[in-house]
C-alpha atoms as a PDB file:
ATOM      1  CA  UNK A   1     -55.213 -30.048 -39.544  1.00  0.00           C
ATOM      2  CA  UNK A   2     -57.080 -32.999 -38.851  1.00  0.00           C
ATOM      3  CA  UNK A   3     -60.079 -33.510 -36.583  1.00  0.00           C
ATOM      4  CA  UNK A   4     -62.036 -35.877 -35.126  1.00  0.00           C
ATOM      5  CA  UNK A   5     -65.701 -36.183 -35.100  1.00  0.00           C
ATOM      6  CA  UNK A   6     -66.349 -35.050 -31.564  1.00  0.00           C
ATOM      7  CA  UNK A   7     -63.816 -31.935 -32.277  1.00  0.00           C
ATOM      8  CA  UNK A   8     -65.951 -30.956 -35.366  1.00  0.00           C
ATOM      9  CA  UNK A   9     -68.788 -31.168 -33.567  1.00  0.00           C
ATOM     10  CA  UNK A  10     -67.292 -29.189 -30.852  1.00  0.00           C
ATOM     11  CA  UNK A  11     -66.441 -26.320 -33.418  1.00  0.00           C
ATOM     12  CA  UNK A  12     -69.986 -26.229 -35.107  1.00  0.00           C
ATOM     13  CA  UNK A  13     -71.157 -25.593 -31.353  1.00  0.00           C
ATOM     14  CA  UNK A  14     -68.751 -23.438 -30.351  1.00  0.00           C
ATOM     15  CA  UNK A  15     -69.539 -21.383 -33.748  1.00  0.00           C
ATOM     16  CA  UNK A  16     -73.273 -21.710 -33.009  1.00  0.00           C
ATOM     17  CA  UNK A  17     -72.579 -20.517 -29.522  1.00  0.00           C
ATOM     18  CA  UNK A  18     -70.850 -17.395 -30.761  1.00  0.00           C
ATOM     19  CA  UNK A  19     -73.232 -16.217 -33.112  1.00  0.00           C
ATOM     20  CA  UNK A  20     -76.278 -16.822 -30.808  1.00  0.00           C
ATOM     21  CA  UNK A  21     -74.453 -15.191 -27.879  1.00  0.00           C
ATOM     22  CA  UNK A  22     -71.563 -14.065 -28.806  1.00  0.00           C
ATOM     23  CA  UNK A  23     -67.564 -14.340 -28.447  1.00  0.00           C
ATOM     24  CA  UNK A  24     -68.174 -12.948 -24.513  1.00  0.00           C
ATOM     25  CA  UNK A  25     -70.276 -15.990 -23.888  1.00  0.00           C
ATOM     26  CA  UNK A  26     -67.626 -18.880 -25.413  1.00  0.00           C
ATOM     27  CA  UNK A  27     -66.247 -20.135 -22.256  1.00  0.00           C
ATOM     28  CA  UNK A  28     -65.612 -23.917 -21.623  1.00  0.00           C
ATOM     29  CA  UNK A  29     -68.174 -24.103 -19.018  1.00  0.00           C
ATOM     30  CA  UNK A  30     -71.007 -22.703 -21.694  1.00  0.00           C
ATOM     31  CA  UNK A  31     -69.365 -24.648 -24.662  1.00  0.00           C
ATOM     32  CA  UNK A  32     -69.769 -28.060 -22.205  1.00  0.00           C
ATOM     33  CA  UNK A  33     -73.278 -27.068 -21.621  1.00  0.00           C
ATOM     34  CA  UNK A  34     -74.451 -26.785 -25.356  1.00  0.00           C
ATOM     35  CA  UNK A  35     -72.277 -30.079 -25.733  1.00  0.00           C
ATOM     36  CA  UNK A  36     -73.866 -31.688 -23.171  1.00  0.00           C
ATOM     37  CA  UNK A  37     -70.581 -32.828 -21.191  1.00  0.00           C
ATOM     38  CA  UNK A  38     -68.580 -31.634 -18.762  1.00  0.00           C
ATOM     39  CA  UNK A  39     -65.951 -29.058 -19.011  1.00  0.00           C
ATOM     40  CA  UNK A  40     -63.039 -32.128 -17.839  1.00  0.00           C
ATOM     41  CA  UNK A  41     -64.429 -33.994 -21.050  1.00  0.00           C
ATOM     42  CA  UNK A  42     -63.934 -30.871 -23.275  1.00  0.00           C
ATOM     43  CA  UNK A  43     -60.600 -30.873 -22.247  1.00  0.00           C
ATOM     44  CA  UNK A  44     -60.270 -34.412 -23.723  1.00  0.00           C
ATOM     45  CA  UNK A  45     -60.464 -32.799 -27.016  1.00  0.00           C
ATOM     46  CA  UNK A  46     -59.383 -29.088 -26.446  1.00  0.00           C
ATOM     47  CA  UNK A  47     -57.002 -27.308 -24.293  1.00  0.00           C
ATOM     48  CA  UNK A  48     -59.085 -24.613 -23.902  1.00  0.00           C
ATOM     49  CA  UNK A  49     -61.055 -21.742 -24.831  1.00  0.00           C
ATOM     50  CA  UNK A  50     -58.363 -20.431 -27.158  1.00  0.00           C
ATOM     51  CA  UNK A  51     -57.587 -23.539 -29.190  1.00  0.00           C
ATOM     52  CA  UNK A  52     -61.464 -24.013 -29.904  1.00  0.00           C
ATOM     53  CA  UNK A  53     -60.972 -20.605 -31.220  1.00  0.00           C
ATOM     54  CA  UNK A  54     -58.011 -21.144 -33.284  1.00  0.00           C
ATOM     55  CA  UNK A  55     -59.656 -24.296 -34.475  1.00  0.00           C
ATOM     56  CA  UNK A  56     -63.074 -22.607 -35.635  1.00  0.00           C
ATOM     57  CA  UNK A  57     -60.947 -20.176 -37.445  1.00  0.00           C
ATOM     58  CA  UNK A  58     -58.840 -22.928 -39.194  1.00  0.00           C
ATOM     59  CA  UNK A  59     -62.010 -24.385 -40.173  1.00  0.00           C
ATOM     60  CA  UNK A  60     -63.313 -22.021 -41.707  1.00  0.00           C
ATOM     61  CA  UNK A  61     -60.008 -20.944 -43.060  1.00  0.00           C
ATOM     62  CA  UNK A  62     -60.309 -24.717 -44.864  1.00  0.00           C
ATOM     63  CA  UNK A  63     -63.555 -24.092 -46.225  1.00  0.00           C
ATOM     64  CA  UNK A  64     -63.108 -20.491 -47.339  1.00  0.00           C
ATOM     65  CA  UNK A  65     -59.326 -21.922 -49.301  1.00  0.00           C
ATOM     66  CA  UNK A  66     -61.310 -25.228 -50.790  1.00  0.00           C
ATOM     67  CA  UNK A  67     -64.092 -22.524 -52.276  1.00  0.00           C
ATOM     68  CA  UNK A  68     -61.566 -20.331 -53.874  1.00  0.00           C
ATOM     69  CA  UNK A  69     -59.223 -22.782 -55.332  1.00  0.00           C
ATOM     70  CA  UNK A  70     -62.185 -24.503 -57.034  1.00  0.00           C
ATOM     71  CA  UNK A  71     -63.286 -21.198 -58.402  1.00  0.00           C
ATOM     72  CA  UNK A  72     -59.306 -20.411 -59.890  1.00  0.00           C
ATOM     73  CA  UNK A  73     -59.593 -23.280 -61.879  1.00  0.00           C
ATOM     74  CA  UNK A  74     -63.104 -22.744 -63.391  1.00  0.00           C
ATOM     75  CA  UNK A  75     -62.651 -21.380 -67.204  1.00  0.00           C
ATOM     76  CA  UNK A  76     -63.642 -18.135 -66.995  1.00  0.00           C
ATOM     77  CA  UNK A  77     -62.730 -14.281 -67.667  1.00  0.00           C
ATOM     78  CA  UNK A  78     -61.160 -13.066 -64.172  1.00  0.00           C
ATOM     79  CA  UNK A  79     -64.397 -10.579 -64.094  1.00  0.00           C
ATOM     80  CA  UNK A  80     -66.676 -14.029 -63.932  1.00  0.00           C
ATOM     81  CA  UNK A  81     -64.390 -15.424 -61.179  1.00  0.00           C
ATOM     82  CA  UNK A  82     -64.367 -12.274 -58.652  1.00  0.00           C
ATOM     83  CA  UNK A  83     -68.520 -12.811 -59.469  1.00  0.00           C
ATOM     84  CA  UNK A  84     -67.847 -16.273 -58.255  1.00  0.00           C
ATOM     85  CA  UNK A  85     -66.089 -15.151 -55.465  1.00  0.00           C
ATOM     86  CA  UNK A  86     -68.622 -12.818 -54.200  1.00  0.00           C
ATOM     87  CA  UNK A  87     -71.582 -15.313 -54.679  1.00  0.00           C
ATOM     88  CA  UNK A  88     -69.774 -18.167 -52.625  1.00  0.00           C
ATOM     89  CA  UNK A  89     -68.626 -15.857 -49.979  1.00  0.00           C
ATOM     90  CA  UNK A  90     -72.530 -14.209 -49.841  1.00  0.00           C
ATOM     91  CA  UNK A  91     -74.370 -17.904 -49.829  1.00  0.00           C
ATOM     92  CA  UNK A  92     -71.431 -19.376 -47.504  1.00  0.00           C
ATOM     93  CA  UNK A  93     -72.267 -16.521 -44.917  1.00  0.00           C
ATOM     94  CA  UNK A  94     -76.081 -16.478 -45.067  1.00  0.00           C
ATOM     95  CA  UNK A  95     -75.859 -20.203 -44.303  1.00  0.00           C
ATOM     96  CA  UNK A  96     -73.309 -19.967 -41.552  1.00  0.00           C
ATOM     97  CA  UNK A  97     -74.301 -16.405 -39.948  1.00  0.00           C
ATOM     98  CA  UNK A  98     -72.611 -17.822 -36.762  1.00  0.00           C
ATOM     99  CA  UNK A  99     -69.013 -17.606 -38.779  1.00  0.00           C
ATOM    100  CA  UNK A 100     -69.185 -13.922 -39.557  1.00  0.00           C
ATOM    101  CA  UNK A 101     -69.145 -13.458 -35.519  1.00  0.00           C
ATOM    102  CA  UNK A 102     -65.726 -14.881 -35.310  1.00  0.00           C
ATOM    103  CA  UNK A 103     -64.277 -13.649 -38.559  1.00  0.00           C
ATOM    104  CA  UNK A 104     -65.577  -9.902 -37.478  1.00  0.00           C
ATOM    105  CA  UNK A 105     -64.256 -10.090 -34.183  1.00  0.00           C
ATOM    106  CA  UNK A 106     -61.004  -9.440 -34.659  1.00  0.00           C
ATOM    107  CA  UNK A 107     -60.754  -6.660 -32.140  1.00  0.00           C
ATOM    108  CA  UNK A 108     -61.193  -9.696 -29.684  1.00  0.00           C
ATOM    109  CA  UNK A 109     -58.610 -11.077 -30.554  1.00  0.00           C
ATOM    110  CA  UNK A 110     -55.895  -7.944 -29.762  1.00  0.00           C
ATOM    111  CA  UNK A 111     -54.789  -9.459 -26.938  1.00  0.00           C
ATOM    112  CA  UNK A 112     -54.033 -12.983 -27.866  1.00  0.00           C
ATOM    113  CA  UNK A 113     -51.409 -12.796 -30.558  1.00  0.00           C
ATOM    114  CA  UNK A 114     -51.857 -16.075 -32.538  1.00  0.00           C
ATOM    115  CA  UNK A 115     -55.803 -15.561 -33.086  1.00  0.00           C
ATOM    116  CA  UNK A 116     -55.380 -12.084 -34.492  1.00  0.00           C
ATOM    117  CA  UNK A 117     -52.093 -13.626 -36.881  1.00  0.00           C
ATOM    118  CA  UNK A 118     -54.738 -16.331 -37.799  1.00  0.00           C
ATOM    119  CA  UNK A 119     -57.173 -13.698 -38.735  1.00  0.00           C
ATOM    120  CA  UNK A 120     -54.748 -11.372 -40.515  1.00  0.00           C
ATOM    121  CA  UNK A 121     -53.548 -15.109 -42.624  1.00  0.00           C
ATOM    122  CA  UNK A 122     -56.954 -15.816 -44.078  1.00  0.00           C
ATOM    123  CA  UNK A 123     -57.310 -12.101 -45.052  1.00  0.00           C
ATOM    124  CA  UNK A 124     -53.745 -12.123 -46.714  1.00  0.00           C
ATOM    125  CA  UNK A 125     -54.750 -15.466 -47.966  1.00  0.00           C
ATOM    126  CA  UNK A 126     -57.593 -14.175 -50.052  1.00  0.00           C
ATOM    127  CA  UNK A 127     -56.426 -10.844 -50.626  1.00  0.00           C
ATOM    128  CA  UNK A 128     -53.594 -12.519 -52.591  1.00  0.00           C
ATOM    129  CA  UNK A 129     -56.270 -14.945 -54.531  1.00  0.00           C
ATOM    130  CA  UNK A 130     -58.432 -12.008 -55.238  1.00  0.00           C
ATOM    131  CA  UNK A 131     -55.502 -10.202 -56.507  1.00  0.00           C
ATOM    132  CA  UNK A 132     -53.985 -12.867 -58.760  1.00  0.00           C
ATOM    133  CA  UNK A 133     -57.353 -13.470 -60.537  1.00  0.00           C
ATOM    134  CA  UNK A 134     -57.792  -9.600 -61.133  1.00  0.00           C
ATOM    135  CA  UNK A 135     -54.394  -9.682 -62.569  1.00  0.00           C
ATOM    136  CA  UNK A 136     -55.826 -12.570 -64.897  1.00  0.00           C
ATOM    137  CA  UNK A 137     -58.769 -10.286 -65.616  1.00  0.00           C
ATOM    138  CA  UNK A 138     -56.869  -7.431 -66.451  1.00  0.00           C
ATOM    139  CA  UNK A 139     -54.857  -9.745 -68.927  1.00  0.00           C
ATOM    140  CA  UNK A 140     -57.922 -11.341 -70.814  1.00  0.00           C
ATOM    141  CA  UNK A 141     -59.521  -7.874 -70.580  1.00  0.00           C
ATOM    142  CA  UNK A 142     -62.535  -8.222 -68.652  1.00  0.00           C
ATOM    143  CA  UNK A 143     -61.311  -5.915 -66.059  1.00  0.00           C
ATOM    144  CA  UNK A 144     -60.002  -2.194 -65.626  1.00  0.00           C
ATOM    145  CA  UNK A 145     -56.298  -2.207 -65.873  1.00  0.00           C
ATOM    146  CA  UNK A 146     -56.115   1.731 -65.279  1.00  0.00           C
ATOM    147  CA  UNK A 147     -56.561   1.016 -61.576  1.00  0.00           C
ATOM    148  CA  UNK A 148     -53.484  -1.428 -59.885  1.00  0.00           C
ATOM    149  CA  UNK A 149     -54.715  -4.828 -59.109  1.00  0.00           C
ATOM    150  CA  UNK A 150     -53.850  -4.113 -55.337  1.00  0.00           C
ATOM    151  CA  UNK A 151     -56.764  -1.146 -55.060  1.00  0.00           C
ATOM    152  CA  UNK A 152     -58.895  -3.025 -56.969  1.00  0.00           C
ATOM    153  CA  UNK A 153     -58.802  -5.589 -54.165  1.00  0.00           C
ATOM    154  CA  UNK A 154     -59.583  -3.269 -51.638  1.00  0.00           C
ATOM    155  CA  UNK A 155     -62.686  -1.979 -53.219  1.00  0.00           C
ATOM    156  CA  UNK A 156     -63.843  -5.310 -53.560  1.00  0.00           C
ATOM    157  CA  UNK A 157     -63.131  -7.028 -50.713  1.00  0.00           C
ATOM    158  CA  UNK A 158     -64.062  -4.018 -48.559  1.00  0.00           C
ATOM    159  CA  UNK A 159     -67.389  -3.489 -50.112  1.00  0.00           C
ATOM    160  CA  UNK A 160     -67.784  -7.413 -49.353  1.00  0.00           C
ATOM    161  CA  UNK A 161     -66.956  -6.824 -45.500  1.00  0.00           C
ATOM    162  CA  UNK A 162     -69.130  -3.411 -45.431  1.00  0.00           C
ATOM    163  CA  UNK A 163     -71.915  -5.317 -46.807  1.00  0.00           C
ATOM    164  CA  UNK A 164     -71.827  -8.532 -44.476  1.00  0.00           C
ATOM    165  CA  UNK A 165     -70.548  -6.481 -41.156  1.00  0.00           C
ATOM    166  CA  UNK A 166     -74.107  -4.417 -42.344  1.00  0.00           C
ATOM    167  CA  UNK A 167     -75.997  -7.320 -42.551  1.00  0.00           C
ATOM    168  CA  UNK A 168     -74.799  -8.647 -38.940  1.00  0.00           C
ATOM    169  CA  UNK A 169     -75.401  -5.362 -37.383  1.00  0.00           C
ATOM    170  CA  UNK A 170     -78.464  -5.197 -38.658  1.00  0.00           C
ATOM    171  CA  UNK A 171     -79.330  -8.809 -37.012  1.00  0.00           C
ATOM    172  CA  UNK A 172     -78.961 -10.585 -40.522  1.00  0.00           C
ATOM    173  CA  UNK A 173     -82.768  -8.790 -41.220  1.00  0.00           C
ATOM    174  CA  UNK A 174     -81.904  -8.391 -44.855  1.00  0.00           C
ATOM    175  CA  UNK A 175     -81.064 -11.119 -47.720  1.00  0.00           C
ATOM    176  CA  UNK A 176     -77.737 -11.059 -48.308  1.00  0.00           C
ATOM    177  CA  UNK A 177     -77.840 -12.547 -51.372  1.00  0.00           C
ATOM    178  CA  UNK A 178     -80.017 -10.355 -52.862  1.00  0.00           C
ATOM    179  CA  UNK A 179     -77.729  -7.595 -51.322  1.00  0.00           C
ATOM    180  CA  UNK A 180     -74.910  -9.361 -52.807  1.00  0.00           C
ATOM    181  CA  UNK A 181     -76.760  -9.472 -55.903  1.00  0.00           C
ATOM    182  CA  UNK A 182     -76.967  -5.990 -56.202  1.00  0.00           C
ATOM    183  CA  UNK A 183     -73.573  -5.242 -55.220  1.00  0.00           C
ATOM    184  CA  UNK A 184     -71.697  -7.735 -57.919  1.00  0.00           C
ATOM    185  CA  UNK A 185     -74.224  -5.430 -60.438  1.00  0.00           C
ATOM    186  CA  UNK A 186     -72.152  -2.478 -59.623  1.00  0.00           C
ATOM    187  CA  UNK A 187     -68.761  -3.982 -59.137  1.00  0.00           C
ATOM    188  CA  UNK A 188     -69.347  -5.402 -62.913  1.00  0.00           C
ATOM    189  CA  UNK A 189     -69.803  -1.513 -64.122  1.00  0.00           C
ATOM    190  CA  UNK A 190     -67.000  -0.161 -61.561  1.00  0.00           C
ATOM    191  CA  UNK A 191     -64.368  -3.100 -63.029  1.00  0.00           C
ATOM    192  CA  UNK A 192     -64.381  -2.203 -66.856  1.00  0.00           C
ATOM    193  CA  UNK A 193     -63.880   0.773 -68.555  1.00  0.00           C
END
């Protein structure tokens, strides 16, 4: 989808607005406030609360798609690419803290059926990525291929989510990089025989 200036800058405050408040907080009355406009001149751009959320999650959707294609083209042993992975996911959260608020909230979203499809998209999304580039790695030999692609993809991407969902509960007090460091270390001896 495209957007306009104003809606992009709408989303960026809306995602700021989450992560310093959280998803409680987004209403259209706060999210005109931080804009500094009034909730009829929201509605110029949104429909309402739940299409600003759809939209933030479509954004980053976009972003998290455009980072993983360009890393399934690099040259490299699928072992390299899941590091790849893991380092753009790690430096793509600890400069956008305010996303892993509305990526982690999916509980939120029970009750309003297209959000939580949204959420459970991008997850297929990558799970399938993650998958097809383990498969690639267990081809060229620079991963495991004792262990089915598909559980390899759980340990990974769930030791990705424990780490960050640690780091937010924790009130992003720890480097996740560093964290994320230490955890592609391990992965590396956990993926080859």
């Amino acid at each position: 989808m495209d957007y306009t200036n104003r809606q992009i800058e709408i989303i960026e405050a809306a995602t700021k607005l989450i992560g310093n408040k959280g998803l409680q907080n987004l209403t259209t009355k706060n999210l005109a406030e931080e804009m500094g406009f009034s909730e009829p001149a929201l509605y110029r751009h949104f429909k309402g609360k739940s299409e600003v959320l759809a939209s933030v999650l479509t954004f980053y959707r976009a972003t998290l798609q455009k980072g993983l294609k360009e890393i399934l083209r690099l040259d490299k042993s699928g072992l390299e690419k899941l590091n790849k992975i893991m380092e753009f996911q790690f430096n793509h959260f600890s400069e956008n803290p305010a996303i892993v608020m509305v990526i982690f909230a999916e509980a939120s979203f029970q009750y309003e059926k297209k959000l939580s499809e949204m959420v459970l998209t991008i997850l297929n999304q990558k799970k399938k990525m993650v998958e097809a580039i383990i498969e690639k790695g267990q081809e060229d030999g620079s991963i495991r291929d004792d262990i089915e692609a598909s559980i390899l993809v759980s340990f990974f991407m769930g030791s990705m989510r424990f780490t960050i969902l640690r780091w937010r509960l924790n009130d992003y007090n720890f480097d996740l990089r560093k964290e994320g460091g230490e955890l592609r270390k391990g992965f590396d001896k956990m993926m080859v025989k």
